[in-house]
PDB file of N, CA and C in Angstrom:
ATOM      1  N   UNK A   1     147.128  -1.694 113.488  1.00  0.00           N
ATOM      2  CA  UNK A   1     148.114  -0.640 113.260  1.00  0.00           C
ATOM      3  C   UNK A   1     147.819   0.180 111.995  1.00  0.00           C
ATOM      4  N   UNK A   2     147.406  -0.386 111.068  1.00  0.00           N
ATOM      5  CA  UNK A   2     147.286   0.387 109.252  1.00  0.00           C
ATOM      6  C   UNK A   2     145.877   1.050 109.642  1.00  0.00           C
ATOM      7  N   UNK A   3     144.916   0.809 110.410  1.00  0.00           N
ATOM      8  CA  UNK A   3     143.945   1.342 111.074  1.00  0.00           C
ATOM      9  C   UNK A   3     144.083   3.090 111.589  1.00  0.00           C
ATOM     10  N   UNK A   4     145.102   2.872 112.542  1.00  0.00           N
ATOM     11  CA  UNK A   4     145.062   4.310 112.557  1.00  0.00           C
ATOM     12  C   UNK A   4     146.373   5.241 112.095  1.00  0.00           C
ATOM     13  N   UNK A   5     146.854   4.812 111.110  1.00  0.00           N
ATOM     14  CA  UNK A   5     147.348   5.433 109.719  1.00  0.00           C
ATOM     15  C   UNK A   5     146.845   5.881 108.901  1.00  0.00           C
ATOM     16  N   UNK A   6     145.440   5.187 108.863  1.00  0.00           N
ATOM     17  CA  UNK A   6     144.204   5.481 108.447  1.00  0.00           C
ATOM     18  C   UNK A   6     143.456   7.003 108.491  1.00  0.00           C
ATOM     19  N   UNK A   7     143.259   6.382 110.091  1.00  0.00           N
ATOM     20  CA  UNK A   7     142.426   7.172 111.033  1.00  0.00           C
ATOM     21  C   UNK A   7     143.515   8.667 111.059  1.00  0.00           C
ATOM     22  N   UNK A   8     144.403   8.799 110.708  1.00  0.00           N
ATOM     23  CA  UNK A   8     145.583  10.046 110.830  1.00  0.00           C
ATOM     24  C   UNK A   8     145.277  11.102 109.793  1.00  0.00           C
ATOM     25  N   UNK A   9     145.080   9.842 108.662  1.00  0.00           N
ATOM     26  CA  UNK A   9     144.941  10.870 107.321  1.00  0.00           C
ATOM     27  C   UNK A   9     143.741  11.096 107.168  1.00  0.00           C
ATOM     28  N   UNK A  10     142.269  10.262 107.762  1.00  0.00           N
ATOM     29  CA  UNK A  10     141.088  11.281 107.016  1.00  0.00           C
ATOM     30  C   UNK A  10     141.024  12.466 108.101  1.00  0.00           C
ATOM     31  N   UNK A  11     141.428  12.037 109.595  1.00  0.00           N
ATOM     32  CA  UNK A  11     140.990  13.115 111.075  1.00  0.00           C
ATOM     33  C   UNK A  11     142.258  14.497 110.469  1.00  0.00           C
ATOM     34  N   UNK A  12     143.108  14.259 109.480  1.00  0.00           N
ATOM     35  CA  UNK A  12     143.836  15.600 109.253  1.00  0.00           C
ATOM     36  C   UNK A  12     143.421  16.239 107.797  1.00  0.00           C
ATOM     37  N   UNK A  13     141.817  15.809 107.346  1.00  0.00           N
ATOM     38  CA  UNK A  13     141.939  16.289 106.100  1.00  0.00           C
ATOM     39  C   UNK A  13     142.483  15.879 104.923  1.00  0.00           C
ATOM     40  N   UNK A  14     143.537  15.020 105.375  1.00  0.00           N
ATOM     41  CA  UNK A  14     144.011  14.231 104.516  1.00  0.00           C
ATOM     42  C   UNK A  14     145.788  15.027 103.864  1.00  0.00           C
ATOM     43  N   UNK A  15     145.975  15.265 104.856  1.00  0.00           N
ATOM     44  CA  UNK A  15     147.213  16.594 105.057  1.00  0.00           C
ATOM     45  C   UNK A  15     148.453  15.310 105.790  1.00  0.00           C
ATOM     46  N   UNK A  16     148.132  15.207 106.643  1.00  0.00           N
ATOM     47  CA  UNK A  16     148.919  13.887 107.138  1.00  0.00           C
ATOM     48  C   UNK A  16     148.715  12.464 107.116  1.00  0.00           C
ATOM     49  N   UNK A  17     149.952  11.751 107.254  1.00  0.00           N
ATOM     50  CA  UNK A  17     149.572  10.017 107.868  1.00  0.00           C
ATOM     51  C   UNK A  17     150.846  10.166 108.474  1.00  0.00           C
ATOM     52  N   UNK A  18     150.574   9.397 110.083  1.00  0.00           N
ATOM     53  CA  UNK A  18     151.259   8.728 111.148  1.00  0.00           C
ATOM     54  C   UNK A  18     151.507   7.433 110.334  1.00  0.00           C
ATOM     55  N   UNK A  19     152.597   6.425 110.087  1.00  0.00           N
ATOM     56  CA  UNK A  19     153.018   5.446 109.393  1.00  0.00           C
ATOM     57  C   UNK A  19     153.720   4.862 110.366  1.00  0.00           C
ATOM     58  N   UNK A  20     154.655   5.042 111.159  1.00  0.00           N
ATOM     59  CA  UNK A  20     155.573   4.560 112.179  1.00  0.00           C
ATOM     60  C   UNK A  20     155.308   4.944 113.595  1.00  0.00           C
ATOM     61  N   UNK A  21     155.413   4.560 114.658  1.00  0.00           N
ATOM     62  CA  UNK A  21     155.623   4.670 115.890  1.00  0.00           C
ATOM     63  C   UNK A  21     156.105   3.742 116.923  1.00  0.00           C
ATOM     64  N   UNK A  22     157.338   3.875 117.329  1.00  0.00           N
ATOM     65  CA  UNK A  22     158.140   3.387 118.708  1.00  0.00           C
ATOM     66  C   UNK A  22     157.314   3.704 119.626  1.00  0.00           C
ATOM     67  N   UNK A  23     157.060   2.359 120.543  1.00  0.00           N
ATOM     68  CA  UNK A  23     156.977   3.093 122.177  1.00  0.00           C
ATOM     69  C   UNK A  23     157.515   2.028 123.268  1.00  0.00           C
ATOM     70  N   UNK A  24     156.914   2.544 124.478  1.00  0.00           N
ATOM     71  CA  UNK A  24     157.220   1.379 125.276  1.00  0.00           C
ATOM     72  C   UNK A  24     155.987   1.532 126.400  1.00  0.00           C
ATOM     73  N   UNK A  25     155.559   0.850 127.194  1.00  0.00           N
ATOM     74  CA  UNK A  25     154.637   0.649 128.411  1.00  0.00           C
ATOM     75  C   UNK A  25     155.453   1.212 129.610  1.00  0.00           C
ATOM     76  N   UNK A  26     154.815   2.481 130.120  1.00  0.00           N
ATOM     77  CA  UNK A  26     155.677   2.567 131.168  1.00  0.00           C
ATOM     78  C   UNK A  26     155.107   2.915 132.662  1.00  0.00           C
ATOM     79  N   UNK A  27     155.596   2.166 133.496  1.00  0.00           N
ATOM     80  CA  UNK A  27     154.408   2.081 134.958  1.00  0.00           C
ATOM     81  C   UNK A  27     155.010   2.890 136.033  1.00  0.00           C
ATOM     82  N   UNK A  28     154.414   4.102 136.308  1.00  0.00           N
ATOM     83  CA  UNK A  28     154.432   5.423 137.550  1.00  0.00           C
ATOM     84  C   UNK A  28     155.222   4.211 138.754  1.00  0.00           C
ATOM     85  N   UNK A  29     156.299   4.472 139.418  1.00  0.00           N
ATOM     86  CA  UNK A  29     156.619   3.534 140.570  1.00  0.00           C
ATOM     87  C   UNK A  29     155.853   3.997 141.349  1.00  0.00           C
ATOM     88  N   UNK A  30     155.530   5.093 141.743  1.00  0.00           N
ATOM     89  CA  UNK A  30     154.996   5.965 142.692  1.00  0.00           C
ATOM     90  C   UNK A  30     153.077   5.415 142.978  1.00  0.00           C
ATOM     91  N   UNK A  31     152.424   4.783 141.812  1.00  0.00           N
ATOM     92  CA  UNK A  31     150.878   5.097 141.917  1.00  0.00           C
ATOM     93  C   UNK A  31     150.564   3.702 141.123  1.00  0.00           C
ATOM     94  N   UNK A  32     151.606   3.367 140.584  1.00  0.00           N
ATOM     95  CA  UNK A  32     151.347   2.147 139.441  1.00  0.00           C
ATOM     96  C   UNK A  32     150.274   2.649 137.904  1.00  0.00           C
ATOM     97  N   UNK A  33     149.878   3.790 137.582  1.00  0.00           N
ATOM     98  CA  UNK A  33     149.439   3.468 136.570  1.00  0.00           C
ATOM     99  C   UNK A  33     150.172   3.756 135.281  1.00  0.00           C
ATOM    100  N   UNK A  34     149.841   3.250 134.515  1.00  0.00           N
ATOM    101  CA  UNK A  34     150.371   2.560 133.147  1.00  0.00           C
ATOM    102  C   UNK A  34     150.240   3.709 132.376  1.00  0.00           C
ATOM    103  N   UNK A  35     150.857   3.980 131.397  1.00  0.00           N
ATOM    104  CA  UNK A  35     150.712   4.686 129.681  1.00  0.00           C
ATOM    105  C   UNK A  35     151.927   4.040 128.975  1.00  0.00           C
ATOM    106  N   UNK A  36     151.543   4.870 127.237  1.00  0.00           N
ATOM    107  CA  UNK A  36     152.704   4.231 126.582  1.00  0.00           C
ATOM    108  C   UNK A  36     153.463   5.254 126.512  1.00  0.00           C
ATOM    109  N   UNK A  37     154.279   5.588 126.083  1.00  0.00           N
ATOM    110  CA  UNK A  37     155.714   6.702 125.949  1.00  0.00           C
ATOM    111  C   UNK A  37     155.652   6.239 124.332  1.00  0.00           C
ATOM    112  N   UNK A  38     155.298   6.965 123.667  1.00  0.00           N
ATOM    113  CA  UNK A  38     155.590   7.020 122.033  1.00  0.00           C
ATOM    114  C   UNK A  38     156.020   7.988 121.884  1.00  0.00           C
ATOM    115  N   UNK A  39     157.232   6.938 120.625  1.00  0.00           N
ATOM    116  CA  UNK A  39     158.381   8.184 120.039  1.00  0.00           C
ATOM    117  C   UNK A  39     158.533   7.747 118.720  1.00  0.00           C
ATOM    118  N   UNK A  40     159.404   8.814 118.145  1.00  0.00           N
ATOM    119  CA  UNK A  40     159.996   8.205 116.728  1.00  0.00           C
ATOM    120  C   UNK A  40     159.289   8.222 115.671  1.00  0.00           C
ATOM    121  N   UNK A  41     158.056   9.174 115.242  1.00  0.00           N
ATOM    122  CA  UNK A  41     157.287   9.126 114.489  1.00  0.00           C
ATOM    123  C   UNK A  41     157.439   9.173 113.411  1.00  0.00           C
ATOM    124  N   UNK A  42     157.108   8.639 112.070  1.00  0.00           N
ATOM    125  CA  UNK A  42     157.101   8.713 110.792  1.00  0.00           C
ATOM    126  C   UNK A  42     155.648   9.601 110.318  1.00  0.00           C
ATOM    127  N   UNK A  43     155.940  10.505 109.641  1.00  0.00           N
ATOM    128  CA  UNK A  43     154.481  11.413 109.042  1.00  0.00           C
ATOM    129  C   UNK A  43     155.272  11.524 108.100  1.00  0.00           C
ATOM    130  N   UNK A  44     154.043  11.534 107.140  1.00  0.00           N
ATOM    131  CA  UNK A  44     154.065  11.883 105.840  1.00  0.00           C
ATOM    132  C   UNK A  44     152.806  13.155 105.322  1.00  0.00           C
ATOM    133  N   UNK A  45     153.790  13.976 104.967  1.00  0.00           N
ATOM    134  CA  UNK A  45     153.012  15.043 104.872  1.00  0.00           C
ATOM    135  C   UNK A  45     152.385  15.634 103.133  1.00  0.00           C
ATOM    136  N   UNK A  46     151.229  15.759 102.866  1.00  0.00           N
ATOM    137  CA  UNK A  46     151.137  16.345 101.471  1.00  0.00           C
ATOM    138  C   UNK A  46     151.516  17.530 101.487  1.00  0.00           C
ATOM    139  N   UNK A  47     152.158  18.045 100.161  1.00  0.00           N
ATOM    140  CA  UNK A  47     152.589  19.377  99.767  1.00  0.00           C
ATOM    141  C   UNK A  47     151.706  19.952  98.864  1.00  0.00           C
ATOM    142  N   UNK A  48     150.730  20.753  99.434  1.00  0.00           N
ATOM    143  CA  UNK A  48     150.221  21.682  98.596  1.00  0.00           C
ATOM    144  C   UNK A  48     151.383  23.185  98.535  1.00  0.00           C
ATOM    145  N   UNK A  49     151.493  23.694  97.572  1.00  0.00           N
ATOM    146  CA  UNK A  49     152.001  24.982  97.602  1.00  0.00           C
ATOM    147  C   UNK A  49     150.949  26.349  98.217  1.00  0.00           C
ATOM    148  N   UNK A  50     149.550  26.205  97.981  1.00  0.00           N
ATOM    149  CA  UNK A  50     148.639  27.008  98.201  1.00  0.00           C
ATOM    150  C   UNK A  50     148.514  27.382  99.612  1.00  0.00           C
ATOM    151  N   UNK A  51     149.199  26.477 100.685  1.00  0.00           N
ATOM    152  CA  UNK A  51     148.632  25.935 102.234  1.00  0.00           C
ATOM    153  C   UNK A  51     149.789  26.469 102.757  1.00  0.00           C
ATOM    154  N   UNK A  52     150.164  27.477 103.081  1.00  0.00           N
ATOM    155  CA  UNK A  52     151.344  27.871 103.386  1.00  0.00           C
ATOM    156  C   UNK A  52     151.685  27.533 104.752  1.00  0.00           C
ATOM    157  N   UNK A  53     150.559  27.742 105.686  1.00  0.00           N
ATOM    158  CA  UNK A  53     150.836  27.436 107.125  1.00  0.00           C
ATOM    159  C   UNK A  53     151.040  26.300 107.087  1.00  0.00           C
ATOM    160  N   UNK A  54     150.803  25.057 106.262  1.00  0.00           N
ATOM    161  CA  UNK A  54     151.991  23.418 106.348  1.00  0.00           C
ATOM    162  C   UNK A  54     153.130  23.496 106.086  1.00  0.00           C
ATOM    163  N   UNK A  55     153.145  24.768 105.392  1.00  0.00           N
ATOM    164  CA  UNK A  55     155.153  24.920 104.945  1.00  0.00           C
ATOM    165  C   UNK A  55     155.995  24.757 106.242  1.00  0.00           C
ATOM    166  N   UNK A  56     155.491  24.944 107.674  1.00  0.00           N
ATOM    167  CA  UNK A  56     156.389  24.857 109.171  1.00  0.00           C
ATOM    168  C   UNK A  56     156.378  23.331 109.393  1.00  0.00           C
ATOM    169  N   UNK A  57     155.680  22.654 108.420  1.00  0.00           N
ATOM    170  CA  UNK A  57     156.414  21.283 108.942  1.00  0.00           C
ATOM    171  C   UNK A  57     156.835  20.542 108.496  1.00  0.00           C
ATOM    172  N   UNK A  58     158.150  20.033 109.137  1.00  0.00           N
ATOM    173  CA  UNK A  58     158.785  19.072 108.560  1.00  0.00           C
ATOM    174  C   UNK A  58     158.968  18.007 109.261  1.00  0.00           C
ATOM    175  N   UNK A  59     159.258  16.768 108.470  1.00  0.00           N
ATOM    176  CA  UNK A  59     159.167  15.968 109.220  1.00  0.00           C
ATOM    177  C   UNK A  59     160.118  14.883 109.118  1.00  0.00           C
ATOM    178  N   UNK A  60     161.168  15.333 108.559  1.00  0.00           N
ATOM    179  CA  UNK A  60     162.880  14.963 108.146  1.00  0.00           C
ATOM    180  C   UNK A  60     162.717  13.865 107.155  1.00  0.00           C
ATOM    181  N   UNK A  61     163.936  12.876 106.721  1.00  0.00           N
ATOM    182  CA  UNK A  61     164.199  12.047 106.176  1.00  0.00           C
ATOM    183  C   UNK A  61     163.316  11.402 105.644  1.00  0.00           C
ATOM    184  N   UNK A  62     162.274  10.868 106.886  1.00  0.00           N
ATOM    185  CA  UNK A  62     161.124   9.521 106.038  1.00  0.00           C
ATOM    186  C   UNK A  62     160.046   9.965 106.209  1.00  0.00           C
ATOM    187  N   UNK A  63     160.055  11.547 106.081  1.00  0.00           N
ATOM    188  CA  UNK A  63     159.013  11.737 105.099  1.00  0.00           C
ATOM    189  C   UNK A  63     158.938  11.612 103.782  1.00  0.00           C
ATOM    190  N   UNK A  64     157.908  10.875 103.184  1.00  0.00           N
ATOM    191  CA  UNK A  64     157.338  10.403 102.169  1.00  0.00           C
ATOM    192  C   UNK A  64     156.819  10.912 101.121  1.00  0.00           C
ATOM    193  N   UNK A  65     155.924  11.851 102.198  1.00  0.00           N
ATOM    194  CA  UNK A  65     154.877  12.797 101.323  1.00  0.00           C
ATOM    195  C   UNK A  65     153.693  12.321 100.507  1.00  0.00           C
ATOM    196  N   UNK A  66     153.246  12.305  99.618  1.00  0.00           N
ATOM    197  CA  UNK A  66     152.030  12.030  98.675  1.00  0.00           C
ATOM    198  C   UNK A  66     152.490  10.321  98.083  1.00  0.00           C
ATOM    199  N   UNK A  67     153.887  10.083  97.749  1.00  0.00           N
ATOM    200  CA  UNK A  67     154.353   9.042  97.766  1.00  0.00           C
ATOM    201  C   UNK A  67     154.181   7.999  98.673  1.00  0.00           C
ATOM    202  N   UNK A  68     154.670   8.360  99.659  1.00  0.00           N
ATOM    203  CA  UNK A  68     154.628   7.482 100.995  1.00  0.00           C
ATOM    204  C   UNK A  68     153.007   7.476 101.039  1.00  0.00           C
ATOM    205  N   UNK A  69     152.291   8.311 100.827  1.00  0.00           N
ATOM    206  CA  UNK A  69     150.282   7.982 101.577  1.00  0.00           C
ATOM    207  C   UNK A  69     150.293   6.816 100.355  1.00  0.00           C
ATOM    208  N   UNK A  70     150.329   7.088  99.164  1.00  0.00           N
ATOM    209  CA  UNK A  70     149.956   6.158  97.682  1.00  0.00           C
ATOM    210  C   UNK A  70     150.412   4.913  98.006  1.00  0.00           C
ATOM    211  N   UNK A  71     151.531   4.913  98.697  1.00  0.00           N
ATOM    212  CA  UNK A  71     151.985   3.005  99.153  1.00  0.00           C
ATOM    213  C   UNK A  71     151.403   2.566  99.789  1.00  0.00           C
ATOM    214  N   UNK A  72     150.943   3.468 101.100  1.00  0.00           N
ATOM    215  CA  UNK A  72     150.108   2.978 101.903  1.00  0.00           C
ATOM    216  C   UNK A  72     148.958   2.843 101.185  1.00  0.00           C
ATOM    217  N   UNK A  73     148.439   3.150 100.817  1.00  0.00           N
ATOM    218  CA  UNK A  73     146.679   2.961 100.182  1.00  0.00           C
ATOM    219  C   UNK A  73     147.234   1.645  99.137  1.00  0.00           C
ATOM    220  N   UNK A  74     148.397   1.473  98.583  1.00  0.00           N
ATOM    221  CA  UNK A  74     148.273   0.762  97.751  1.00  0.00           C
ATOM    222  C   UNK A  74     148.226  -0.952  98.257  1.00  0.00           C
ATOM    223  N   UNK A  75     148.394  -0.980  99.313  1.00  0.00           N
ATOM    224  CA  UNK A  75     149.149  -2.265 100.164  1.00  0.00           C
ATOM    225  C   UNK A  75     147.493  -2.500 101.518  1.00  0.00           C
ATOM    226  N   UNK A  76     147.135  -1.312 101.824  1.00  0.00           N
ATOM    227  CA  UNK A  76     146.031  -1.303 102.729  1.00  0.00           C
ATOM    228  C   UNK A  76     144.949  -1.624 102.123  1.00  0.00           C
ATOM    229  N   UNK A  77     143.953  -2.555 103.542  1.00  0.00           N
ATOM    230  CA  UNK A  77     143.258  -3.444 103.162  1.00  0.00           C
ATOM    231  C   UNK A  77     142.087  -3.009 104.377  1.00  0.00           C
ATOM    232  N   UNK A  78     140.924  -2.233 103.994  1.00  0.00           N
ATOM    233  CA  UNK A  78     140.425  -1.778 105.348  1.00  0.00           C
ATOM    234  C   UNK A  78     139.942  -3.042 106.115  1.00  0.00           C
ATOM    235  N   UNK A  79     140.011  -2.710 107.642  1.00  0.00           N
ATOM    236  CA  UNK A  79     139.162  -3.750 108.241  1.00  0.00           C
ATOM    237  C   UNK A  79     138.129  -3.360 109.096  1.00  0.00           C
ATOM    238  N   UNK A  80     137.839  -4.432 110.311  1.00  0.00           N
ATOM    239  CA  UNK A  80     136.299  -3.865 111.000  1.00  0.00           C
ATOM    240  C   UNK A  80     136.727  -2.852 111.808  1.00  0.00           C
ATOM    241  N   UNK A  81     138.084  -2.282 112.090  1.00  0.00           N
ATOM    242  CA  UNK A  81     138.497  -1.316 112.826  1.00  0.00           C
ATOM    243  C   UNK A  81     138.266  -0.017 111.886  1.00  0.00           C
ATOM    244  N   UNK A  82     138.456   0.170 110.603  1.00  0.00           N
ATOM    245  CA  UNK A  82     138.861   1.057 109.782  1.00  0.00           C
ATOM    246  C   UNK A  82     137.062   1.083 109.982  1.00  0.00           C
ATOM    247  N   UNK A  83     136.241   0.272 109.555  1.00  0.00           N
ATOM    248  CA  UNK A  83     134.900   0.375 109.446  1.00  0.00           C
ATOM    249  C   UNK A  83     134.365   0.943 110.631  1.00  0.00           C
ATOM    250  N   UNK A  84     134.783   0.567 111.864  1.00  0.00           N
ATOM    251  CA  UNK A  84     134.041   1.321 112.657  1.00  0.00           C
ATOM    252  C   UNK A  84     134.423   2.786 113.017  1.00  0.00           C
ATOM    253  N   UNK A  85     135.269   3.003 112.742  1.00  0.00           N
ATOM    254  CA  UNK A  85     135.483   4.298 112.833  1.00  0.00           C
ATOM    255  C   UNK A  85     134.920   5.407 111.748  1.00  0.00           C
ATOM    256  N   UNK A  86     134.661   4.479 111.160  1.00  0.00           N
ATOM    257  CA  UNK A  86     133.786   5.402 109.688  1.00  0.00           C
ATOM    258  C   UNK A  86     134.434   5.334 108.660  1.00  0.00           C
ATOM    259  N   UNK A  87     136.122   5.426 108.228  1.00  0.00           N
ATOM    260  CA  UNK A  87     137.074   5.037 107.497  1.00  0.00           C
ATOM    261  C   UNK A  87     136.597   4.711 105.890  1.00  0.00           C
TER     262      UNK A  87
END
């Protein structure tokens, strides 16, 4: 999971991290195949003032921001997932 929280913030530049996500498994009655339904996302977004086109997003309450990425890095521990992805 801290893997691609990871994988969120270097693939955005380092502009975002995905931190939270709800889902559930949910199976087509019709064909049977499977996906997940994810909701409820937590992002944490950096605030540059210079980057104006990030000024359209928000991302309510638990966003974090530069705070919220620093906990995460502070607590994260890469592994062979983070490694193979290049991380």
């Amino acid at each position: 999971p801290q893997s691609f929280s990871h994988f969120t913030y270097e693939k955005s530049k380092r502009y975002f991290m995905v931190v939270d996500l709800q889902g559930v498994l949910a199976i087509n009655p019709v064909d049977g195949t499977k996906c997940y339904k994810l909701t409820d996302p937590v992002i944490h977004k950096r605030r540059k003032k210079k980057k104006e086109k990030l000024r359209k997003y928000t991302f309510g309450r638990t966003d974090r921001g530069e705070k919220g990425m620093k906990a995460f890095f502070h607590t994260h521990q890469c592994n062979d997932l983070c490694r193979l992805l290049g991380l």
